[in-house]
N, C-alpha and C. Protein backbone atom coordinates (compact mmCIF):
# COMPACT_ATOMS: atom_id res chain seq x y z
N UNK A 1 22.82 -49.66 -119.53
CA UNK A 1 22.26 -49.05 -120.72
C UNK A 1 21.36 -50.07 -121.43
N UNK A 2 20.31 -49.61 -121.87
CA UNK A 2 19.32 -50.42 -122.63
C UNK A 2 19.32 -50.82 -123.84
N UNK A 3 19.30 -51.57 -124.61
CA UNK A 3 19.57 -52.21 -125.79
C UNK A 3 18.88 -51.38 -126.54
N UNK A 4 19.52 -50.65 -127.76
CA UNK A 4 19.16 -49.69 -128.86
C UNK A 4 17.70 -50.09 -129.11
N UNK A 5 17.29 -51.32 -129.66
CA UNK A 5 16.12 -51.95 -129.88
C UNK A 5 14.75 -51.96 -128.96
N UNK A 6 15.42 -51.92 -127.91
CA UNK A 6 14.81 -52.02 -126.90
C UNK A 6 13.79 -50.64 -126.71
N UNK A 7 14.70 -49.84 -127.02
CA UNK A 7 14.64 -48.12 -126.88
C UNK A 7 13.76 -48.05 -127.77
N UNK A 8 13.75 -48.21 -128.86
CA UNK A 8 12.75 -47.90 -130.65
C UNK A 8 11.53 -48.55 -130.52
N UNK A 9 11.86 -50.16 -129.55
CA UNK A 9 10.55 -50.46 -129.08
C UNK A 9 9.53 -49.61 -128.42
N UNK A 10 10.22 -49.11 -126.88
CA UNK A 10 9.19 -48.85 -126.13
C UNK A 10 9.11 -46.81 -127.16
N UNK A 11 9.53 -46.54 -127.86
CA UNK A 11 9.52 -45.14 -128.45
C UNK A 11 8.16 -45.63 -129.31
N UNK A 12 8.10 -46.61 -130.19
CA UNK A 12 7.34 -46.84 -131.10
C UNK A 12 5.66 -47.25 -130.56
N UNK A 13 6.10 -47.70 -129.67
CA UNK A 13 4.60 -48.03 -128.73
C UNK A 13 4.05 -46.61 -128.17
N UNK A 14 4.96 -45.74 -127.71
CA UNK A 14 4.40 -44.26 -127.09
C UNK A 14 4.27 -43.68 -128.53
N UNK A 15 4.93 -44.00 -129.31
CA UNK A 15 4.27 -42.73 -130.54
C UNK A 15 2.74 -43.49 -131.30
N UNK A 16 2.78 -45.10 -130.98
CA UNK A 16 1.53 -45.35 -131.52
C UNK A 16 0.38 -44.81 -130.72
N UNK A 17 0.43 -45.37 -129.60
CA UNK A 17 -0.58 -44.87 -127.94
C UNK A 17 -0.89 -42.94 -128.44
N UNK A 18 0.29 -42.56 -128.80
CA UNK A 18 0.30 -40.86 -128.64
C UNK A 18 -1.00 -40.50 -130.46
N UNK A 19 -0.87 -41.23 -131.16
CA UNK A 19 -1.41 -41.03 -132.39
C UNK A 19 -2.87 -41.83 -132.45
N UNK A 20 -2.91 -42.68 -131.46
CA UNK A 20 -4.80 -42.72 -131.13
C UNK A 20 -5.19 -41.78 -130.26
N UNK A 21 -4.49 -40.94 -129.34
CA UNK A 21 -5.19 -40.11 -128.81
C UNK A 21 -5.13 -38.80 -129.54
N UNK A 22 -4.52 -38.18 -130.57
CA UNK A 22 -4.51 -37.44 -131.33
C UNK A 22 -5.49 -37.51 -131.81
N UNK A 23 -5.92 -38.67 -132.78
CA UNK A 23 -6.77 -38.94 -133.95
C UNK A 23 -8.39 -38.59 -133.04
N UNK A 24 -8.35 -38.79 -132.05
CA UNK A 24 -10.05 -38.34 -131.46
C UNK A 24 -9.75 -37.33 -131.43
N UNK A 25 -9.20 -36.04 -131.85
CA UNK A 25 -9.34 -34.55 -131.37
C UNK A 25 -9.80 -33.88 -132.56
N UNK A 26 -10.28 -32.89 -132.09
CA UNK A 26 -10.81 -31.68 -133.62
C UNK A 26 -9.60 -30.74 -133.92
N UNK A 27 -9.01 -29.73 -134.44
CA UNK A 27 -8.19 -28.98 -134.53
C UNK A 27 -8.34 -27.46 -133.72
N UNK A 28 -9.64 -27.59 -133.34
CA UNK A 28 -9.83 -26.04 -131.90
C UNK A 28 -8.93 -27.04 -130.85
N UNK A 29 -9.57 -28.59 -130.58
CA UNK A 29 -8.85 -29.00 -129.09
C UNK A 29 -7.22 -28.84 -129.19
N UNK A 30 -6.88 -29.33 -130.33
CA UNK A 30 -5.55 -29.39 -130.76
C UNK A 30 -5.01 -28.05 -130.38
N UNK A 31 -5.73 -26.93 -130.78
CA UNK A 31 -5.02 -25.12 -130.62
C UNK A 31 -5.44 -24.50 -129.37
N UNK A 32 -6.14 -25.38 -128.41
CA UNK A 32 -7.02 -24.95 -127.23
C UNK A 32 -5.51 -24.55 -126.42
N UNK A 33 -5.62 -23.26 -125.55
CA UNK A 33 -4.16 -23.00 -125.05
C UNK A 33 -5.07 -22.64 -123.40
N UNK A 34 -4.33 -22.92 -122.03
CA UNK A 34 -4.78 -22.80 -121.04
C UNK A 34 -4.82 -21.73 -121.08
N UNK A 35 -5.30 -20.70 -119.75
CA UNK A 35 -5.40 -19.69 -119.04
C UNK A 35 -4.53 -19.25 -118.24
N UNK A 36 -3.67 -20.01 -117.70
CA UNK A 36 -3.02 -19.84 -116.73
C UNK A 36 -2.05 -18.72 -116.78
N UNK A 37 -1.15 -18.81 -118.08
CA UNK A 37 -0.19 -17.39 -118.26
C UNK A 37 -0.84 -16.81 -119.25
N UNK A 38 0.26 -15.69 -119.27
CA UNK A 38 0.05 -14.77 -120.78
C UNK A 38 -0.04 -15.30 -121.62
N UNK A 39 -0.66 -15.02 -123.06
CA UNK A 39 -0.26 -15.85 -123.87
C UNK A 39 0.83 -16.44 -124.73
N UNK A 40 1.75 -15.70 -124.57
CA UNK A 40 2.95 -16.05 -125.32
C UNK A 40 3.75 -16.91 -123.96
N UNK A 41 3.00 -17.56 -123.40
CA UNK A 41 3.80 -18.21 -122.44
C UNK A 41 3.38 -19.89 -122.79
N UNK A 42 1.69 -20.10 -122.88
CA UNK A 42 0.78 -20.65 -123.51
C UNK A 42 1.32 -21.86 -124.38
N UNK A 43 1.91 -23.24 -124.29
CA UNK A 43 1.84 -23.84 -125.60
C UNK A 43 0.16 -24.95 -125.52
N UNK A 44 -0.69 -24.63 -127.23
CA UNK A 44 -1.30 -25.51 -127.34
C UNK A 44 -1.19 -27.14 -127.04
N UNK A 45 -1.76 -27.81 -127.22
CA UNK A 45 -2.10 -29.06 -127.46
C UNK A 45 -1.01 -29.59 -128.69
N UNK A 46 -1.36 -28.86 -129.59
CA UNK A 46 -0.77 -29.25 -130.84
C UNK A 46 0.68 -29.05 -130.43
N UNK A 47 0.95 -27.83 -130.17
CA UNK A 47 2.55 -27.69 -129.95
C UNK A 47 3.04 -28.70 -129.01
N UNK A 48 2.53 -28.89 -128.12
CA UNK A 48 3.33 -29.72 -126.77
C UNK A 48 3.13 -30.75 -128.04
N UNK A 49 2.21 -31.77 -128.69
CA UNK A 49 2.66 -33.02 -129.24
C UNK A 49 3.51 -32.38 -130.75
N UNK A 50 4.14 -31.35 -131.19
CA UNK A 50 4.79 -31.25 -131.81
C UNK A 50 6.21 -31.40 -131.68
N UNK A 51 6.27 -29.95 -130.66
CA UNK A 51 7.52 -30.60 -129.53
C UNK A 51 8.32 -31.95 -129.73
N UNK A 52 6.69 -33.10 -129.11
CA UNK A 52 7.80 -34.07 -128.81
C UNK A 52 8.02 -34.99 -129.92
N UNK A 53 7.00 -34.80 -131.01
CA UNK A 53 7.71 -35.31 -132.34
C UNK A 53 8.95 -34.79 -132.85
N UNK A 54 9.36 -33.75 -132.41
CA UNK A 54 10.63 -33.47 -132.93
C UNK A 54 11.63 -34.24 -132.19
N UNK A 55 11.47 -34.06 -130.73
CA UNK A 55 12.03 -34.64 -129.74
C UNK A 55 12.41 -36.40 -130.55
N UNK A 56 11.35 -37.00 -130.59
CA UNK A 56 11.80 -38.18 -131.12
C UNK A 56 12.38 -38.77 -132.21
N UNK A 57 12.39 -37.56 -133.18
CA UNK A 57 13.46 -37.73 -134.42
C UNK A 57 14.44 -37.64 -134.03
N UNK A 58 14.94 -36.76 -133.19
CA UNK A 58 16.27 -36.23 -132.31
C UNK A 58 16.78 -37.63 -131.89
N UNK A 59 15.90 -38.25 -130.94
CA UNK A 59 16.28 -39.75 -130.25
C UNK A 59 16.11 -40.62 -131.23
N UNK A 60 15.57 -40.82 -132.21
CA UNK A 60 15.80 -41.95 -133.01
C UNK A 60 17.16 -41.60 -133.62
N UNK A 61 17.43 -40.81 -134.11
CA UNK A 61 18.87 -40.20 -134.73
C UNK A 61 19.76 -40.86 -134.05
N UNK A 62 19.43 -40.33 -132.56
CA UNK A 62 20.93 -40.61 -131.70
C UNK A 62 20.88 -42.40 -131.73
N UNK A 63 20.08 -42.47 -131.63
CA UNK A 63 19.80 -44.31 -130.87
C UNK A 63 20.27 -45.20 -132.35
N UNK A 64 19.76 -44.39 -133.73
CA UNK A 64 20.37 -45.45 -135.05
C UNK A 64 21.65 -44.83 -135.38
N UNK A 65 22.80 -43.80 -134.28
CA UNK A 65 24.21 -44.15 -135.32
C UNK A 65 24.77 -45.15 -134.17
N UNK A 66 24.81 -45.41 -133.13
CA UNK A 66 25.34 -46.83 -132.49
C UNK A 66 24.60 -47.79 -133.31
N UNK A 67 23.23 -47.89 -133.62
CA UNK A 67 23.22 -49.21 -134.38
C UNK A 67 23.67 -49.42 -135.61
N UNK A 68 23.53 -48.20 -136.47
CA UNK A 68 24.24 -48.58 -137.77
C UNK A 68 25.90 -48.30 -137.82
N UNK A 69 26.48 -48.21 -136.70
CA UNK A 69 27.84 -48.29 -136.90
C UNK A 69 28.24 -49.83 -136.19
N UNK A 70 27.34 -50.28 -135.44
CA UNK A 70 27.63 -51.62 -135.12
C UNK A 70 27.05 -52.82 -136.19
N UNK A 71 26.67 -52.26 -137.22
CA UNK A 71 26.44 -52.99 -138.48
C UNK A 71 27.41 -53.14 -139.15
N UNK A 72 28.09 -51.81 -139.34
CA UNK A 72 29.35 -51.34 -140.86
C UNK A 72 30.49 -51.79 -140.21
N UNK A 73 30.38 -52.03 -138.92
CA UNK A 73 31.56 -53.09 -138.39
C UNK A 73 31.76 -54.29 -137.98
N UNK A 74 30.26 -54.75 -138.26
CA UNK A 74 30.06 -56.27 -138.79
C UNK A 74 30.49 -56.78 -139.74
N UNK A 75 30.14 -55.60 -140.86
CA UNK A 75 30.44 -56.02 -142.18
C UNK A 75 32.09 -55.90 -142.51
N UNK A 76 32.65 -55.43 -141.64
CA UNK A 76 34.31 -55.30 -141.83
C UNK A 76 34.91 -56.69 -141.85
């Protein structure tokens, strides 16, 4: 298993990398949805990087209660 820190590191580098390639887009590219299915099958641009911002609150959550419980039992 990888050191909590370790984890927030390489998370924090993909969400920086993920927010310069955001910042070059207009808001059509952002809502641009393929062709391929129907549309309610369809997620934009925007959604897939919404998605995984949620996704990573989820994992930061999980990844800071091992670290902050290995704090409050430092402090014991």
């Amino acid at each position: 298993m990888e050191d909590p820190q370790t984890v927030l590191a390489q998370l924090e580098a993909v969400r920086s990398r993920t927010l310069q390639y955001l910042a070059g887009l207009t808001q059509e590219q952002l809502d641009w949805r393929p062709s391929t299915m129907t549309a309610e099958e369809d997620w934009s641009l925007g959604e897939v990087f919404m998605h995984l911002a949620i996704d990573e609150l989820y994992l930061r959550e999980l990844i800071a209660i091992p670290l902050l419980e290995g704090i409050s039992r430092r402090k014991m």
